[in-house]
Each structure stands twice: as C-alpha cells, then as structure tokens.
C-alpha atoms as a PDB file:
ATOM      1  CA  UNK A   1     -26.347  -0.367  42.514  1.00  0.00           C
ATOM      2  CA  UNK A   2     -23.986  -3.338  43.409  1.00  0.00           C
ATOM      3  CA  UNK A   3     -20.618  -4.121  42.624  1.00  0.00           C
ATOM      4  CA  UNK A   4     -21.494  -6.679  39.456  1.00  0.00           C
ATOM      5  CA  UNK A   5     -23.829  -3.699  38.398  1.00  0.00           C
ATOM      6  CA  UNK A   6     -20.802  -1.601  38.232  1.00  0.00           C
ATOM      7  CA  UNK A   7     -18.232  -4.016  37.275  1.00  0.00           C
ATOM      8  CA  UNK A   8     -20.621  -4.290  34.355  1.00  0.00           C
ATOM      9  CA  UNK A   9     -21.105  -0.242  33.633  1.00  0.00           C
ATOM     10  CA  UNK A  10     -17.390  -0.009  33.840  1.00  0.00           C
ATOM     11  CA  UNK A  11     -16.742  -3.150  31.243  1.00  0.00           C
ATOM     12  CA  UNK A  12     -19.421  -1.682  29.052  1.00  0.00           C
ATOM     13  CA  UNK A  13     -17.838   1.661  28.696  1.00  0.00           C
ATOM     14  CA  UNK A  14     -14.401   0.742  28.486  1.00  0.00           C
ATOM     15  CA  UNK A  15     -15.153  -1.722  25.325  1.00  0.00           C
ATOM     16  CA  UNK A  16     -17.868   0.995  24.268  1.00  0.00           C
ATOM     17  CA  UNK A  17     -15.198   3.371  23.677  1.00  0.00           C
ATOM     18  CA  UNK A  18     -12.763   1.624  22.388  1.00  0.00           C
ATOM     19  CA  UNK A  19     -15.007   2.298  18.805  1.00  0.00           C
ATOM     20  CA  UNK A  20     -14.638   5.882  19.321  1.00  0.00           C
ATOM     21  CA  UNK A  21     -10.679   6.459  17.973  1.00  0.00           C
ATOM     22  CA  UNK A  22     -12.211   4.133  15.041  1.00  0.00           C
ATOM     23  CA  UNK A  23     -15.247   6.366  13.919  1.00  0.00           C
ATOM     24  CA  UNK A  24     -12.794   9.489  13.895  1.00  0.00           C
ATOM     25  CA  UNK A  25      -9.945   8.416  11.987  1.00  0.00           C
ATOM     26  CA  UNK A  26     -12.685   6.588   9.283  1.00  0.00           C
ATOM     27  CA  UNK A  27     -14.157  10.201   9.804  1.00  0.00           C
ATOM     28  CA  UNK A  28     -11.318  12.022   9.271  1.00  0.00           C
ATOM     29  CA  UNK A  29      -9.576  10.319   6.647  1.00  0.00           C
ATOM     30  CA  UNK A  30     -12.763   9.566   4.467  1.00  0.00           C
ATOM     31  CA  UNK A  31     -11.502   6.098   4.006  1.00  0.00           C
ATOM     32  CA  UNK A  32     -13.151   2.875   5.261  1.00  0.00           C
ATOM     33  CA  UNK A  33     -10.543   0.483   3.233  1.00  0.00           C
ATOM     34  CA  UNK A  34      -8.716  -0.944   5.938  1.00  0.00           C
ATOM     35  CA  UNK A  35     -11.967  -1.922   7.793  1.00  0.00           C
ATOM     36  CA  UNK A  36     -14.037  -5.638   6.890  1.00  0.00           C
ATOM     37  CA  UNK A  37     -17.325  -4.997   5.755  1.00  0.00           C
ATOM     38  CA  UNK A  38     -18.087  -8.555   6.617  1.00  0.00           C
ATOM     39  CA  UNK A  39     -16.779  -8.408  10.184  1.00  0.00           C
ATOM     40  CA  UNK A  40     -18.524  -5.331  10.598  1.00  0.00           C
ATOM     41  CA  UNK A  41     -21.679  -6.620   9.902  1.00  0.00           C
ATOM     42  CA  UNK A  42     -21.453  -9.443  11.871  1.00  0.00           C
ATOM     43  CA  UNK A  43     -20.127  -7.466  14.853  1.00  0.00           C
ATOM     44  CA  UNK A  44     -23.385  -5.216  14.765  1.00  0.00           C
ATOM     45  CA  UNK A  45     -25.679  -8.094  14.152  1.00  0.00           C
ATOM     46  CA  UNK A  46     -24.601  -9.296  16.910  1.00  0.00           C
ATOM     47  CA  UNK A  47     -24.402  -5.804  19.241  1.00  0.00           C
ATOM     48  CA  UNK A  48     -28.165  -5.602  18.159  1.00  0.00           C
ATOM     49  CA  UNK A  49     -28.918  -8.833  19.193  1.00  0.00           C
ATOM     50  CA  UNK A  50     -26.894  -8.486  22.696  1.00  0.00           C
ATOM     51  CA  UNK A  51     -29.368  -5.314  22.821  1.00  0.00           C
ATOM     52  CA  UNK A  52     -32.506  -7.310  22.456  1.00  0.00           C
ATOM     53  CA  UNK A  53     -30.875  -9.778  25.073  1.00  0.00           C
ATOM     54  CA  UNK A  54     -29.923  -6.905  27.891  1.00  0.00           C
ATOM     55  CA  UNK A  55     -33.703  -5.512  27.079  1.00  0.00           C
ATOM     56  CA  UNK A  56     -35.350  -8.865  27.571  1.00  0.00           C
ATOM     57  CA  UNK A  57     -33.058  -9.432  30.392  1.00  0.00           C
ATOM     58  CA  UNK A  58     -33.603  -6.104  31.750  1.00  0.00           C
ATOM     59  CA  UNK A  59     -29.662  -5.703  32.194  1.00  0.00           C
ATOM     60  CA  UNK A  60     -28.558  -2.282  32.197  1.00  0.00           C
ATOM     61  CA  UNK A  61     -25.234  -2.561  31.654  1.00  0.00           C
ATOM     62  CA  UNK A  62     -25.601  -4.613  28.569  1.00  0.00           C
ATOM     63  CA  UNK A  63     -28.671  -2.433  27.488  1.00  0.00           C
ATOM     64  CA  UNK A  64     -26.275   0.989  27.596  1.00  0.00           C
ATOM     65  CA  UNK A  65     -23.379  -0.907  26.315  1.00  0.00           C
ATOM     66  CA  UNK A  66     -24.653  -2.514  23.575  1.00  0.00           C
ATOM     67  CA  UNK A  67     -26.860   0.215  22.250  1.00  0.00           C
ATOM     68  CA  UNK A  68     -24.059   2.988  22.541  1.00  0.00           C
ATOM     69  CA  UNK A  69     -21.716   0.494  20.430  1.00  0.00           C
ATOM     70  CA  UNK A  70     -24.445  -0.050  18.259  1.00  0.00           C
ATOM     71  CA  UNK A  71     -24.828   3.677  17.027  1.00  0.00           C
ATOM     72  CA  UNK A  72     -21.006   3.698  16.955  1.00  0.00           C
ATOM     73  CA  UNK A  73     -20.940   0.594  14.427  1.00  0.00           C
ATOM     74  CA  UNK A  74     -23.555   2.132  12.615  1.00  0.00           C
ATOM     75  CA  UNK A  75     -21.342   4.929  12.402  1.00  0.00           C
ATOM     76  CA  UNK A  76     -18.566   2.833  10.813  1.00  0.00           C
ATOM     77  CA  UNK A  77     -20.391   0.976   8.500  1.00  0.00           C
ATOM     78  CA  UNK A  78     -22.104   4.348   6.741  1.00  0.00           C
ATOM     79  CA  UNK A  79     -18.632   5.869   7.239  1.00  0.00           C
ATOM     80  CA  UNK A  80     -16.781   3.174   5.002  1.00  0.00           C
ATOM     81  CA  UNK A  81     -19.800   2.958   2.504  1.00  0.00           C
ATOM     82  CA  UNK A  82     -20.058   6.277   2.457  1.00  0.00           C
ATOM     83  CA  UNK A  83     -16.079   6.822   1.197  1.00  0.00           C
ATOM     84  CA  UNK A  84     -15.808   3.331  -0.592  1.00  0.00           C
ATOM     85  CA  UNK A  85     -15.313   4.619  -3.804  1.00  0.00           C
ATOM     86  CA  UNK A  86     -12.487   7.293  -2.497  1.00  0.00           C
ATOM     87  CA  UNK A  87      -9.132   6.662  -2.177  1.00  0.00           C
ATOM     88  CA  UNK A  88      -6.021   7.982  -0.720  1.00  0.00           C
END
C-alpha cells in the first residue's frame, strides 16, 4: 500500500470512530432526544452513497470507512427510534 492509501485508512478510522462514544451513550441511556433525526438521515444517505462511490471507485479506504460508519449510523437511528417514546 502507499502513503495516500494509508493516509486514507488512517482518516477513515479516525472519523469512523468518532460514532462509537455516540452509539454507547444513546445505548446506555435509552435516549435518542438530543440527536436530529433529520441530520441523521441525511448523514447516512449520504455514508451509503459515499459507499456506492468507494465500490464503483474501487477505493478501499472509502469502501471500509464508509460502510463501518454506515452500520454505526444505522445503529443510531434504531437506537433513538427505538427509545423515542422514553424519557429521562
């Protein structure tokens, strides 16, 4: 692999797991209220369609970022839908 290859690995993970504090505490506190429903499905619109892209493209950093953030947007969405009617 070459440095842009790993420049884009690292950038992919770093922003990749930035969602992961996110899914816990939604997790954890069974609440979704402070998070946009709205944003969130624009955000993984668009992480699906940056997958299709980095598929196409045959881009593996964009391909293993984008589809790891995808399943941890997912996670959010059927996190806060899942405790919408909860409160705290």
């Amino acid at each position: 692999m070459d440095v842009t290859t790993y420049l884009g690995l690292s950038a992919g993970s770093l922003t990749t797991l930035a969602f992961v504090p996110q899914v816990l505490k939604t997790w954890r506190s069974k609440s979704g209220n402070d998070i946009s429903l709205g944003m969130f499905l624009l955000f993984t619109a668009g992480v699906l369609l940056w997958l299709i892209y980095g598929i196409l493209t045959e881009a593996l950093p964009v391909i293993l970022a984008n589809a790891v953030t995808l399943l941890l947007s997912l996670a959010i969405l059927v996190l806060k839908l899942r405790y919408r009617h909860m409160r705290q």
